[in-house]
Protein backbone atom coordinates (compact mmCIF):
# COMPACT_ATOMS: atom_id res chain seq x y z
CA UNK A 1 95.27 177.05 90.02
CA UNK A 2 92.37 179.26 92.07
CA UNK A 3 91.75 177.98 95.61
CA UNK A 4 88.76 180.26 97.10
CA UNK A 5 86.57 180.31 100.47
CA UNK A 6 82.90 179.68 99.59
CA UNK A 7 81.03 181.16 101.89
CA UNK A 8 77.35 180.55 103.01
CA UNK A 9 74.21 183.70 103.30
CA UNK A 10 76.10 184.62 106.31
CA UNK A 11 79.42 184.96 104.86
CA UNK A 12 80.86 181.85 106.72
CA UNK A 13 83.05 179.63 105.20
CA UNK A 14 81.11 176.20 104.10
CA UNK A 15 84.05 174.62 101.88
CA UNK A 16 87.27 175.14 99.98
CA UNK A 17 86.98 174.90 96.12
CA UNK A 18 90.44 174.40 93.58
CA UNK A 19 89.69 175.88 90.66
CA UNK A 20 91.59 175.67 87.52
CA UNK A 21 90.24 179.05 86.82
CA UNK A 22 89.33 182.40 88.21
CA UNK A 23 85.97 182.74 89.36
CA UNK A 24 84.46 186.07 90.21
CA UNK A 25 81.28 185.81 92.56
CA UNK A 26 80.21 187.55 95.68
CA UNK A 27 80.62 184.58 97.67
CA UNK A 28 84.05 183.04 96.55
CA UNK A 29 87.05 184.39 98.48
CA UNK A 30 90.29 183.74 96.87
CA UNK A 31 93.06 182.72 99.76
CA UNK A 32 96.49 181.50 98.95
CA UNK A 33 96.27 177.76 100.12
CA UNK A 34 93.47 174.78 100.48
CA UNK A 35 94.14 175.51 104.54
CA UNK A 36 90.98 173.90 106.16
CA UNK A 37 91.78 176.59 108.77
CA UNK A 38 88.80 179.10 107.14
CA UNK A 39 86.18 176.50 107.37
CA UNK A 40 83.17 178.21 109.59
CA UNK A 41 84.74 181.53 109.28
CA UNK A 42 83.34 184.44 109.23
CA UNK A 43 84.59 186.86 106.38
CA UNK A 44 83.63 190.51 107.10
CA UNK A 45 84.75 193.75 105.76
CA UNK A 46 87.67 192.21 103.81
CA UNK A 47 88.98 190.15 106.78
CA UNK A 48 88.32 186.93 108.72
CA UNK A 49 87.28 186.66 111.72
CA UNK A 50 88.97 184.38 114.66
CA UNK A 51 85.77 182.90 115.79
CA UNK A 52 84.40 179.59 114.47
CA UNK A 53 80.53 179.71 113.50
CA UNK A 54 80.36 175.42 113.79
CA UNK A 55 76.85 174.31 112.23
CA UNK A 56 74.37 172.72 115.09
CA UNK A 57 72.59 169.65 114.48
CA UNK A 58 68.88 169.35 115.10
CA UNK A 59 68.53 165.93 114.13
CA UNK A 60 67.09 163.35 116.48
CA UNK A 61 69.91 161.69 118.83
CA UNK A 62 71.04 157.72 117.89
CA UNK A 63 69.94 155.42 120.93
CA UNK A 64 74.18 155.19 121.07
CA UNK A 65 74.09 158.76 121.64
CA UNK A 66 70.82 158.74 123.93
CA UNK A 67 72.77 156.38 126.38
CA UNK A 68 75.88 157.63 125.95
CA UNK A 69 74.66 161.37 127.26
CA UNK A 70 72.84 159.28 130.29
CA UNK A 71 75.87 157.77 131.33
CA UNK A 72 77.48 161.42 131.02
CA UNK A 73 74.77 163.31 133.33
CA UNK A 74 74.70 159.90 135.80
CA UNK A 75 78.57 159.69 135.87
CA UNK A 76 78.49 163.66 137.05
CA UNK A 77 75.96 163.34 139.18
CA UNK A 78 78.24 160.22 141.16
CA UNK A 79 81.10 162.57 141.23
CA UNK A 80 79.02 165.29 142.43
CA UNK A 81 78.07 162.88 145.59
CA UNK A 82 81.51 161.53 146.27
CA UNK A 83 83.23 164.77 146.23
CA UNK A 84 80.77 166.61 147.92
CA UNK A 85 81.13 164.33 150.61
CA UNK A 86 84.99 164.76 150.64
């Protein structure tokens, strides 16, 4: 069994293929175990880098999430006044 790193156009890690056998392109990295550890990754120069390269979402906000960050920035705002006045 193959387990490699497939990595995006900017060699991060997008997913973690098991292979039954070996595959030999530019942007499969073989690594020992399916450890979800490498996901958004960055491999350079042979070695991985620490930092996480997380995708960011541009799609429109849910209402849920809309009201949710409202109550967020209001709830802040209250603790801003009530501590301030501490």
């Amino acid at each position: 069994m193959h387990i490699y790193a497939q990595l995006n156009e900017n060699n991060i890690c997008i997913g973690i293929s098991q292979l039954s056998g070996e595959v030999i392109a530019e942007n499969m990295i073989e690594i020992e175990s399916p450890d979800a550890s490498f996901l958004w990754k960055k491999h350079e120069n042979g070695t991985w880098l620490a930092e996480k390269f997380e995708p960011q979402t541009t799609a429109p906000l849910t209402e849920f999430e809309q009201v949710k960050q409202r109550q967020e920035l209001m709830q802040a705002a209250l603790d801003e006044l009530i501590l301030g006045g501490i």
